[in-house]
Protein backbone atom coordinates (compact mmCIF):
# COMPACT_ATOMS: atom_id res chain seq x y z
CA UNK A 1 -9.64 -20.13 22.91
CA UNK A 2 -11.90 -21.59 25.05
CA UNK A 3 -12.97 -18.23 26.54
CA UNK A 4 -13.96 -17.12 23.03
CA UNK A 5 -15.93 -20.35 22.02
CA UNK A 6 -17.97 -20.16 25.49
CA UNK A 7 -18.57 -16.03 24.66
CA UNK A 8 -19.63 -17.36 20.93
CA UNK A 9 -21.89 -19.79 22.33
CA UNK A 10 -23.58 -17.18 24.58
CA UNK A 11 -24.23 -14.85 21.67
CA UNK A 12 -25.94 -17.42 19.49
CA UNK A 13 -28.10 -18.24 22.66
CA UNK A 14 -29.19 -14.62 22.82
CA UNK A 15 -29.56 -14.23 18.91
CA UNK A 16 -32.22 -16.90 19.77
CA UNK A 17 -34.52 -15.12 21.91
CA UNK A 18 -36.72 -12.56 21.77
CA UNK A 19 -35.51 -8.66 21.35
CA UNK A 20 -37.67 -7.61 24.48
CA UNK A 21 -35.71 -10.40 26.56
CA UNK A 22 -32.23 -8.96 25.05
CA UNK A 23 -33.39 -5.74 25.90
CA UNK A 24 -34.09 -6.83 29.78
CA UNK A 25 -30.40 -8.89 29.41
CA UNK A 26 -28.78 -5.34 28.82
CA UNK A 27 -31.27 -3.29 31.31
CA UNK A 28 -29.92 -5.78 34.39
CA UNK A 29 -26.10 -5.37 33.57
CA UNK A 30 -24.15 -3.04 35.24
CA UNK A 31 -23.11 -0.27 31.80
CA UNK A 32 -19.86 -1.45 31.01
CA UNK A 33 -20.86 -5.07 30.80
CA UNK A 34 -24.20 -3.80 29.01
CA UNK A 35 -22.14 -1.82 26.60
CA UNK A 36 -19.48 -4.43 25.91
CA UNK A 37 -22.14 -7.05 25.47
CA UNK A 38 -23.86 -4.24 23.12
CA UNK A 39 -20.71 -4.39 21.14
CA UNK A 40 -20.57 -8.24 20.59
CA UNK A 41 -24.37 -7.87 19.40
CA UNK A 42 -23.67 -5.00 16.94
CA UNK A 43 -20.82 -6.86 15.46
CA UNK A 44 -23.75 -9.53 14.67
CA UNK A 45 -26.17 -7.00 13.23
CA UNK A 46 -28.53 -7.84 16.07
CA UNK A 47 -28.36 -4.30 18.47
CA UNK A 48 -31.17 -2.75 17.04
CA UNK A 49 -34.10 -4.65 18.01
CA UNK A 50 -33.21 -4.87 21.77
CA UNK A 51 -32.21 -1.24 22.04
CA UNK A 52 -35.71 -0.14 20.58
CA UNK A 53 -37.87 -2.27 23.26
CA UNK A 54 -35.47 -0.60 25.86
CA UNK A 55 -36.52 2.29 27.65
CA UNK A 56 -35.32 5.12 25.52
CA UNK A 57 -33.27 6.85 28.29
CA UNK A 58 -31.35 3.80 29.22
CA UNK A 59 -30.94 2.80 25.24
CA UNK A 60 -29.70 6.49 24.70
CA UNK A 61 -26.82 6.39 27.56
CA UNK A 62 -25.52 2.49 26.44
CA UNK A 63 -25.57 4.14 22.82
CA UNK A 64 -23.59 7.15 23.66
CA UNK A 65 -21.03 4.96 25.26
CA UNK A 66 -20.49 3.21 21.56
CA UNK A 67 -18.28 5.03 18.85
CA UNK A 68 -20.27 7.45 16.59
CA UNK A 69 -19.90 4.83 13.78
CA UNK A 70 -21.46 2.02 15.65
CA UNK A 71 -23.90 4.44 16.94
CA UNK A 72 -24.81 5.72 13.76
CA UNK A 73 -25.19 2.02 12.01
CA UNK A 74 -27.28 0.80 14.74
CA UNK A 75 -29.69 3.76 14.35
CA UNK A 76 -30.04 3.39 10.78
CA UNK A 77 -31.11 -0.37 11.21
CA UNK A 78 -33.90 0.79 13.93
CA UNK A 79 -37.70 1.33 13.17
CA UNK A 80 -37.31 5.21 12.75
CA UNK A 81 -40.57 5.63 15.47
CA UNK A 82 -37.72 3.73 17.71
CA UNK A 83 -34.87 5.83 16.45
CA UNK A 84 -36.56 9.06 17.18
CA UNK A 85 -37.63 8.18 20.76
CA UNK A 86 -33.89 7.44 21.32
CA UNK A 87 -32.27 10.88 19.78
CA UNK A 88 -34.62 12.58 21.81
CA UNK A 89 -32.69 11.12 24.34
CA UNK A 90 -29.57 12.84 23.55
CA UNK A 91 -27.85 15.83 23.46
CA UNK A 92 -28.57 18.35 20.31
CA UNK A 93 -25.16 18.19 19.11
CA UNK A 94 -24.88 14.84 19.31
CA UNK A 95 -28.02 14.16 17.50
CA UNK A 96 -26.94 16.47 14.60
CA UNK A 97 -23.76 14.89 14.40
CA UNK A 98 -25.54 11.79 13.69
CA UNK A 99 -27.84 13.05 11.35
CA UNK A 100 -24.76 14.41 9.29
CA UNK A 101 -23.58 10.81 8.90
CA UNK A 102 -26.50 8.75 8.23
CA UNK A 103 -27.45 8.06 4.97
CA UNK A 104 -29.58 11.73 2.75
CA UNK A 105 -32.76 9.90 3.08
CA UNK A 106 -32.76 8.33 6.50
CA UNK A 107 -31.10 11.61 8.19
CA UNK A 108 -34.63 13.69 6.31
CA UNK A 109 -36.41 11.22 7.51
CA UNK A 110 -35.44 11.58 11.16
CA UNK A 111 -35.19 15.12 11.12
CA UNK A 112 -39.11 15.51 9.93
CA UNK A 113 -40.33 13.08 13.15
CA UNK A 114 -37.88 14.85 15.55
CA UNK A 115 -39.38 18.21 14.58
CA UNK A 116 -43.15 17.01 15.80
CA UNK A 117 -43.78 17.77 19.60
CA UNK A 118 -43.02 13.99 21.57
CA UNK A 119 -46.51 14.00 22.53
CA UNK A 120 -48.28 14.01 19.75
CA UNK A 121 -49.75 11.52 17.18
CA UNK A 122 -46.70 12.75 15.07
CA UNK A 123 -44.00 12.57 17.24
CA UNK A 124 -45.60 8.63 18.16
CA UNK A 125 -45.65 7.54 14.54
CA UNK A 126 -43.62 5.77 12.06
CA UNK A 127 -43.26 7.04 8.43
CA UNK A 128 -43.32 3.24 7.45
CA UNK A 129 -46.48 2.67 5.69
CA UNK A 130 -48.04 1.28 2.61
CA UNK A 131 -49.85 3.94 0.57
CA UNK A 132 -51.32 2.74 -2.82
CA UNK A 133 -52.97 4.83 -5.62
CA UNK A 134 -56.59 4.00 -5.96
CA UNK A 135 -56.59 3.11 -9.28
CA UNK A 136 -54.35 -0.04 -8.56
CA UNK A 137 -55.78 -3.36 -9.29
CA UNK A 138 -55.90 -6.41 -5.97
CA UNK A 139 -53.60 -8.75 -7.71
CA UNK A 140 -50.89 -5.73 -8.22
CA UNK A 141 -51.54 -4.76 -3.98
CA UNK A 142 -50.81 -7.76 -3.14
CA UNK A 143 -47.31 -8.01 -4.94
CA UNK A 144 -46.78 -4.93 -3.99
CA UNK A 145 -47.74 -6.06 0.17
CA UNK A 146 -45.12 -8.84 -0.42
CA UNK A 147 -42.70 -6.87 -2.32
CA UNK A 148 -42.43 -4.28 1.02
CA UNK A 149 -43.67 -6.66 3.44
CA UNK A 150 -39.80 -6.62 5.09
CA UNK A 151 -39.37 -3.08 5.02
CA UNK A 152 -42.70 -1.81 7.09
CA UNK A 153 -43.80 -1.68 9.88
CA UNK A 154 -46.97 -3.46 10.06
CA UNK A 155 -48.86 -4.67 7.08
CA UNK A 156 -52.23 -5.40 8.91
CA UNK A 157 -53.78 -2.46 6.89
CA UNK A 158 -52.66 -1.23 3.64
CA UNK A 159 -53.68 2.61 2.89
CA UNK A 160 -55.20 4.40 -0.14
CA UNK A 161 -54.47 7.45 -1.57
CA UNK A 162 -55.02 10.04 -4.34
CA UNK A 163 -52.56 11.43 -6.74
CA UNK A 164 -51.94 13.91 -4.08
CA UNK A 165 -51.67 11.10 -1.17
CA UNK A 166 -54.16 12.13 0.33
CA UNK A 167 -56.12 9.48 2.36
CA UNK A 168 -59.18 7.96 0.96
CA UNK A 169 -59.73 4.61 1.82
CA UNK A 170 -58.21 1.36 4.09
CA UNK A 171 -57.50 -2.04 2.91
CA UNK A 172 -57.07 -4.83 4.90
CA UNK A 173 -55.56 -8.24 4.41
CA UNK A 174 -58.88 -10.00 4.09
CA UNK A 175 -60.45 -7.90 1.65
CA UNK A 176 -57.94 -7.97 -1.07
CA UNK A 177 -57.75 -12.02 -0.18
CA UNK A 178 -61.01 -12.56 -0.94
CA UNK A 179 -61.35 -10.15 -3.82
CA UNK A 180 -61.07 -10.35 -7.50
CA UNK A 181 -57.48 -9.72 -8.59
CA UNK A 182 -58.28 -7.87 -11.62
CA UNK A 183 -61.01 -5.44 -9.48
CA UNK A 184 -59.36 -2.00 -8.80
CA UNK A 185 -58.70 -1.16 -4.63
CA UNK A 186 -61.22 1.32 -5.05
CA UNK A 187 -63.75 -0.71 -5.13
CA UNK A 188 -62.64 -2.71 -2.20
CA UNK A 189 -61.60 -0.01 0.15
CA UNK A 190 -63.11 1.12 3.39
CA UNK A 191 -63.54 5.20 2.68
CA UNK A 192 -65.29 4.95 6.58
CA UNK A 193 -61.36 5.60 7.29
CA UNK A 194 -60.57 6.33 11.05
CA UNK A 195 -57.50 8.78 11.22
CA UNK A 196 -55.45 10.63 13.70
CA UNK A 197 -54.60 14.25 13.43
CA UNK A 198 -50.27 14.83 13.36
CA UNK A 199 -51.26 17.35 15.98
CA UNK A 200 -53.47 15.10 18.20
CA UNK A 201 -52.24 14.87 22.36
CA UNK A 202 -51.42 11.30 22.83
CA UNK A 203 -53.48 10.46 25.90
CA UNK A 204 -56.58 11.44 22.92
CA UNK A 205 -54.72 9.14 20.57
CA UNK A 206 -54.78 6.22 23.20
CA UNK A 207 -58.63 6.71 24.48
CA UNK A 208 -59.25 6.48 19.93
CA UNK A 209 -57.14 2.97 19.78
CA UNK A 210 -59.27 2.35 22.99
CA UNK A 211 -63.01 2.65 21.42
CA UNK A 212 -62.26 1.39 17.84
CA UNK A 213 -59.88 -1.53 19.37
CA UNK A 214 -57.47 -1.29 16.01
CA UNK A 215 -54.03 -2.42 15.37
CA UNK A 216 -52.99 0.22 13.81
CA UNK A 217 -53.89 3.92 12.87
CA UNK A 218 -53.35 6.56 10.32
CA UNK A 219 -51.95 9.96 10.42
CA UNK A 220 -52.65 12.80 8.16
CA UNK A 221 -51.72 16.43 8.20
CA UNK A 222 -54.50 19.12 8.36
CA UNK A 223 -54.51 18.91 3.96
CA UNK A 224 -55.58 14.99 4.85
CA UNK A 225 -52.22 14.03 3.26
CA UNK A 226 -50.59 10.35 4.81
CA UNK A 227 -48.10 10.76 6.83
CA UNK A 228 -47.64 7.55 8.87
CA UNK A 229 -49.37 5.49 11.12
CA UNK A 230 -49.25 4.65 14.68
CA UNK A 231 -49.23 1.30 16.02
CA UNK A 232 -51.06 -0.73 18.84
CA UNK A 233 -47.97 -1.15 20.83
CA UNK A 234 -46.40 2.60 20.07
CA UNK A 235 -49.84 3.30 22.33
CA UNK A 236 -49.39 0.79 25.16
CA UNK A 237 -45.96 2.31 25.77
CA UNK A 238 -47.68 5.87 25.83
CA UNK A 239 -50.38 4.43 28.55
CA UNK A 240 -47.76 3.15 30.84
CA UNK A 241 -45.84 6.28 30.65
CA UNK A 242 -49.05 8.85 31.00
CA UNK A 243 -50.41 6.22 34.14
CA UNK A 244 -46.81 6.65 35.33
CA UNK A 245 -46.51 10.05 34.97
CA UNK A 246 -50.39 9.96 36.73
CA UNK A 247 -49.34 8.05 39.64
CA UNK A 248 -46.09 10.03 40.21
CA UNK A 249 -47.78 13.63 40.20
CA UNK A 250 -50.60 12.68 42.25
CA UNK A 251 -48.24 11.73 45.25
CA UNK A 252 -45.61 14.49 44.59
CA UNK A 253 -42.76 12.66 43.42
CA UNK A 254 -40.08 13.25 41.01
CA UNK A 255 -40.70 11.71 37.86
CA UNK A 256 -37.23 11.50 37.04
CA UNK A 257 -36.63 8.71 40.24
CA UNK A 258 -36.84 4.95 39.48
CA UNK A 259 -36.60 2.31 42.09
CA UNK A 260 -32.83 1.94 40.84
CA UNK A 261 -31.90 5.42 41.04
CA UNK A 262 -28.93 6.15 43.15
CA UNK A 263 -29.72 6.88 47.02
CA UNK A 264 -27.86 10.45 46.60
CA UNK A 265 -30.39 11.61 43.33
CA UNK A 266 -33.33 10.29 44.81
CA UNK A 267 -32.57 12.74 47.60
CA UNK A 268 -32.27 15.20 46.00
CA UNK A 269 -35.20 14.88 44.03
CA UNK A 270 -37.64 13.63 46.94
CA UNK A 271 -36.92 16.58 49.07
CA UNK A 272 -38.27 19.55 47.48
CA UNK A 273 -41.73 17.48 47.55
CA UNK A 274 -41.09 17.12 51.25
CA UNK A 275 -39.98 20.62 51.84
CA UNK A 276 -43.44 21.75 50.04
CA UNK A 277 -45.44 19.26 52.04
CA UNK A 278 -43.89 20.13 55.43
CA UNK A 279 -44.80 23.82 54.79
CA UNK A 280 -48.73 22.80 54.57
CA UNK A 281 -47.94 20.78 57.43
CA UNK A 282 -46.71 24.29 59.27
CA UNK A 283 -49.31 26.11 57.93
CA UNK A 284 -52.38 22.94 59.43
CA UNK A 285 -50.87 22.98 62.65
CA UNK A 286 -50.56 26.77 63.03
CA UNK A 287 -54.74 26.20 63.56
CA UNK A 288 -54.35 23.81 66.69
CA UNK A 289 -51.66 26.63 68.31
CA UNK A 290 -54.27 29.38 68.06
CA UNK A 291 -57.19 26.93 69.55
CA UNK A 292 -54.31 25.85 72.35
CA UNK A 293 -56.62 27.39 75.49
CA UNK A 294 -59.90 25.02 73.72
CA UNK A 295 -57.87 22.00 73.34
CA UNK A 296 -56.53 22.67 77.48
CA UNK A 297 -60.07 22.71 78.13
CA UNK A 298 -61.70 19.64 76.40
CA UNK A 299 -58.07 17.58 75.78
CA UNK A 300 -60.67 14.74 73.74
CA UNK A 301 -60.83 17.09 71.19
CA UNK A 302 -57.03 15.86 70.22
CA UNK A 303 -58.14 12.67 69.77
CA UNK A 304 -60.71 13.60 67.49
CA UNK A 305 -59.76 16.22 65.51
CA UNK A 306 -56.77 14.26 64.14
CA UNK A 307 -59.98 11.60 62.85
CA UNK A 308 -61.85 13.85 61.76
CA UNK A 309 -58.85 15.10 59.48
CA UNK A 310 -57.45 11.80 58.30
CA UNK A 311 -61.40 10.77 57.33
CA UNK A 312 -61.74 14.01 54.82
CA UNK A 313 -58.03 13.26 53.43
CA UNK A 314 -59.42 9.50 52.76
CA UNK A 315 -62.71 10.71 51.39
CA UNK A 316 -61.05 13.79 49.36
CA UNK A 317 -58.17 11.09 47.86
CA UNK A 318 -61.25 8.96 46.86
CA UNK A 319 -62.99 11.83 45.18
CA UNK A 320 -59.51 13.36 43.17
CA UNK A 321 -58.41 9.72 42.04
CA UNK A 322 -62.07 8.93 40.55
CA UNK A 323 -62.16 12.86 38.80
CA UNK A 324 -58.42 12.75 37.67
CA UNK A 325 -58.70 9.33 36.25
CA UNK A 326 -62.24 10.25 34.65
CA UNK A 327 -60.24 13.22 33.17
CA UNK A 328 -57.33 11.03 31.66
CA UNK A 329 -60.24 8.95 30.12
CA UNK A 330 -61.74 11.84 28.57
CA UNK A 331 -64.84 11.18 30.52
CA UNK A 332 -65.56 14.45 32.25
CA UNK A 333 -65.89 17.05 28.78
CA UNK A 334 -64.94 21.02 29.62
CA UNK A 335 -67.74 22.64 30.50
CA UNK A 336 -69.57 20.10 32.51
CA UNK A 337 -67.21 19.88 35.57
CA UNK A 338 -70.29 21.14 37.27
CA UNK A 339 -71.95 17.71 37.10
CA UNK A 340 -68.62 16.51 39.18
CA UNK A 341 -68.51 19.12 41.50
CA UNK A 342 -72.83 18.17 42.43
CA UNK A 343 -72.00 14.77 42.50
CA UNK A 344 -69.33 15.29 45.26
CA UNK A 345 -70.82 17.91 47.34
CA UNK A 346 -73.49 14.75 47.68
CA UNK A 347 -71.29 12.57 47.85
CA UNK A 348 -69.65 14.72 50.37
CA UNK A 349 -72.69 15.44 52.77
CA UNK A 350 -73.68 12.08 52.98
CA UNK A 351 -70.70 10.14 53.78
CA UNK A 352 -69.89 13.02 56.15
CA UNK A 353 -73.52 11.98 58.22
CA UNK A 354 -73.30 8.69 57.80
CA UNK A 355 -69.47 8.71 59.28
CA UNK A 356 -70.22 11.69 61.54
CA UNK A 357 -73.27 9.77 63.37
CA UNK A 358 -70.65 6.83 64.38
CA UNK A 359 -67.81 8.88 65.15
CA UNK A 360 -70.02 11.17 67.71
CA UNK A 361 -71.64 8.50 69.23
CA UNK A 362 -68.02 7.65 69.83
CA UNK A 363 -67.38 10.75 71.52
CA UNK A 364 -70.79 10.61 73.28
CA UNK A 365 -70.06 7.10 75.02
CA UNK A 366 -66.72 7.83 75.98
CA UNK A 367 -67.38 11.11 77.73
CA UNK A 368 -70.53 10.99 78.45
CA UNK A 369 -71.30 14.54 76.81
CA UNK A 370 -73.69 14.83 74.28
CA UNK A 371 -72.34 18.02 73.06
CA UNK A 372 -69.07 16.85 72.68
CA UNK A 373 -70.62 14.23 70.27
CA UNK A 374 -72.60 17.02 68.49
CA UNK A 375 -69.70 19.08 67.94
CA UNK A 376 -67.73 15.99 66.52
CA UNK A 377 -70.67 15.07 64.23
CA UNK A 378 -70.75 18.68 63.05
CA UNK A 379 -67.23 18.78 61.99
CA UNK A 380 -67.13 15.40 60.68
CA UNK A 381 -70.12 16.48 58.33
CA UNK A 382 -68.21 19.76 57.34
CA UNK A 383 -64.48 17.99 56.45
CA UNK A 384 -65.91 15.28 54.59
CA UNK A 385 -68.36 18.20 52.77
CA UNK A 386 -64.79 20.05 52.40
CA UNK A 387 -62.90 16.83 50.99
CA UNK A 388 -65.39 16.16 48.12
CA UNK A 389 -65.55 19.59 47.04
CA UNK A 390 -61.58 20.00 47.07
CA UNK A 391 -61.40 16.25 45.61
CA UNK A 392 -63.55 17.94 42.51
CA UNK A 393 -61.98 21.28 42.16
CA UNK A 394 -58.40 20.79 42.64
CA UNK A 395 -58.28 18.51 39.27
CA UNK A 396 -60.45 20.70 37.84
CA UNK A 397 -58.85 23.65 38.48
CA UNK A 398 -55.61 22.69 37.42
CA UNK A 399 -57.11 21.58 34.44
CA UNK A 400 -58.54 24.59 33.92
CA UNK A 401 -54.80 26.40 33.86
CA UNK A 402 -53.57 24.33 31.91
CA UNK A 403 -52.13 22.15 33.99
CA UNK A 404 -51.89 18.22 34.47
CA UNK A 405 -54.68 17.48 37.07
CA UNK A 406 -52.51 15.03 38.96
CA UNK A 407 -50.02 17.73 39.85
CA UNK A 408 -49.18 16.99 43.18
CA UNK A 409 -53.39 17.08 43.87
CA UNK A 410 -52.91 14.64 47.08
CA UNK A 411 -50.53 17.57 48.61
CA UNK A 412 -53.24 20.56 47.86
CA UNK A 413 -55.69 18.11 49.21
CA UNK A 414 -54.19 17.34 52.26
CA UNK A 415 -53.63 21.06 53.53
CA UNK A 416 -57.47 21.80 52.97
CA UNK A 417 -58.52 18.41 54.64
CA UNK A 418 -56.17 19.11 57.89
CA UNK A 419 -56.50 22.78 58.12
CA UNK A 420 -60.04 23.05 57.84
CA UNK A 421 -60.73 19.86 59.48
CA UNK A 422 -58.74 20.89 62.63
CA UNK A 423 -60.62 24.59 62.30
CA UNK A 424 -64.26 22.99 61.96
CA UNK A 425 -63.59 20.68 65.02
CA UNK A 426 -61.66 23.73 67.26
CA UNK A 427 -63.68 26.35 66.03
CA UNK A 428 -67.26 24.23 66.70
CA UNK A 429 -65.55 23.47 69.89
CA UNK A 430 -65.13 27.33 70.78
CA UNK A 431 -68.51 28.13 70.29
CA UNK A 432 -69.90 25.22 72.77
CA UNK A 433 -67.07 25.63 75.33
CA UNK A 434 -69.87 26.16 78.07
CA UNK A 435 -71.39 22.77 77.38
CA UNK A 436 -67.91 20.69 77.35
């Protein structure tokens, strides 16, 4: 008895906070706790809310854990954006046995977001929106605003539309506040509307919430029809997850691994990255082996080839982080890569005779040999050239495929930087063996 009163008390402590704190509650337990507790919350009507602010993987394996019947009442009670993101989750035949037991309405409704690609502005949105006909008077919007204020999503804007809902105008709260109730929403509206294609990539969806700093957005279908509308926080979920993504591909690792991932996965997802950047290790040190009778000759050359290559892998990262992220912005327009490429080969020259002049100075003062120092300066000049250049066109290139730009760039960048800058400092060497 007491047991139960102590687990009752717990609940209504939890029923007090926030969903997003619920949701980091369940993310902490270990599954079986996180599922049992899931249980006690359902029984409450109160597991919908914390399982959409979860990550949708981890909502999607505590939710396959539950009965089908629990599962399915639970998903009904979600936002359907929420609901979506979490069948996507699952397997196919799951999902469609779900779909056969929800409600006509809500299983149609599912089944048309689940059929738009995840990232778009379609597969982001929620069908939840307030569309009123034109010729609708203020006083009769705002009953209607209170009358479905429960059921939607967001009721910052309100939506206007013809007889064939197709989008005309935007109302927000103030103006039909401070309007005349018996004036029709047409006069009222905003027809300056700022809308988002069903087909539009997401990262383009974030950079529009971005430059016109709303709290919400609607999207039409290529007949200008309302479909839904996307919301502010919909998008800062899709900028964590694309700067994720980012920051994943750029060093080569798995996007699959988080910092909790068992020891044994992680392995095996790390080391194919590690396979693939030990064989451009191979193929940078196969330069030194053929250059093995220069380096037996002038042994400071080992010293200073290995700075020379670590100063164009700094220098190329600096260039490849500034073009990807310019890129991800939607600063850098097909077309004009060009402009990148100039300003890097600059860039390039520059930082390669500004660091070149210190680093063979270096050379010249510790060996007394000016042409030691002028074959250092040479190939610092050259790798650094090298690095910009790569730092522009690996992003650019990939781009250019059709591929993300952060795709493991710092591994492609790092076997130009080391190959060539071991073959600029060996080969320069070669040429002035008579003066070393």
């Amino acid at each position: 008895m007491a047991e139960e009163t102590q687990e009752r008390l717990e609940i209504q402590e939890l029923l007090r906070r926030h969903p997003a704190e619920v949701a980091e509650i369940l993310a902490a337990l270990r599954e079986e706790e996180a599922v049992e507790l899931l249980r006690r919350l359902y029984l409450r009507r109160a597991a919908a809310a914390p399982l959409g602010e979860m990550d949708p993987e981890e909502a999607a394996r505590l939710l396959a854990e539950l009965n089908r019947d629990e599962a399915v009442q639970i998903l009904s009670r979600m936002d359907p954006d929420d609901a979506v993101d979490l069948l996507a989750e699952l397997p196919k035949e799951t999902v469609q046995d779900i779909l056969r037991r929800l409600e006509e309405r809500e299983a149609k409704q599912l089944s048309e977001l689940l059929s738009y690609p995840p990232d778009t502005a379609g597969g982001l949105m929620s069908p939840e929106v307030v569309a009123l006909p034109q010729d609708m008077s203020c006083q009769e919007a705002i009953e209607t605003l209170r009358r479905v204020a429960e059921e939607t999503e967001t009721v910052y804007y309100a939506y206007v539309v013809d007889e064939d809902r197709r989008l005309v105008g935007v109302l927000s709260l103030r103006d039909l506040v401070f309007a005349r109730p018996e004036a029709p929403i047409r006069q009222v509206m905003r027809t300056d509307v700022v809308a988002l294609p069903e087909d539009m990539d997401v990262e383009e969806v974030a950079r529009t919430f971005d430059k016109y700093n709303f709290l919400a957005l609607p999207v039409i279908d290529k007949e200008g029809r309302l479909l839904g509308i996307v919301t502010v926080d919909d998008v800062i979920d899709v900028i964590r997850a694309e700067d994720t993504e980012d920051m994943y591909k750029l060093a080569g690792a798995p996007l699959e691994e988080r910092v909790d991932t068992p020891w044994w996965r992680s392995l095996r997802l790390r080391l194919p990255w590690l396979y693939l950047n030990l064989l451009t290790a191979f193929l940078a040190a196969s330069v030194p082996a053929i250059f093995e009778s220069t380096i037996a000759r002038a042994t400071a050359l080992a010293a200073f080839m290995t700075i020379i290559s670590g100063q164009g892998g700094n220098a190329g990262m600096q260039a490849i982080t500034i073009v990807t992220r310019g890129m991800a912005l939607g600063e850098v327009p097909k077309g004009k890569g060009w402009r990148i490429l100039l300003k890097e080969v600059i860039l390039g020259l520059l930082n390669g005779i500004l660091v070149g002049l210190v680093v063979g100075l270096a050379a010249f003062l510790w060996k007394g040999n000016p042409w030691l120092g002028l074959v250092v300066f040479l190939a610092m000049v050259l790798n650094m050239l090298n690095a910009g250049v790569m730092g522009a066109v690996i992003p650019l290139s990939l781009r250019a495929l059709g591929l993300d730009p952060a795709l493991a760039s710092s591994i492609f960048l790092t076997t130009f930087t080391d190959t060539l800058g071991f073959l600029f400092t060996l080969g320069l060497a070669s040429l002035f063996m008579d003066k070393l």
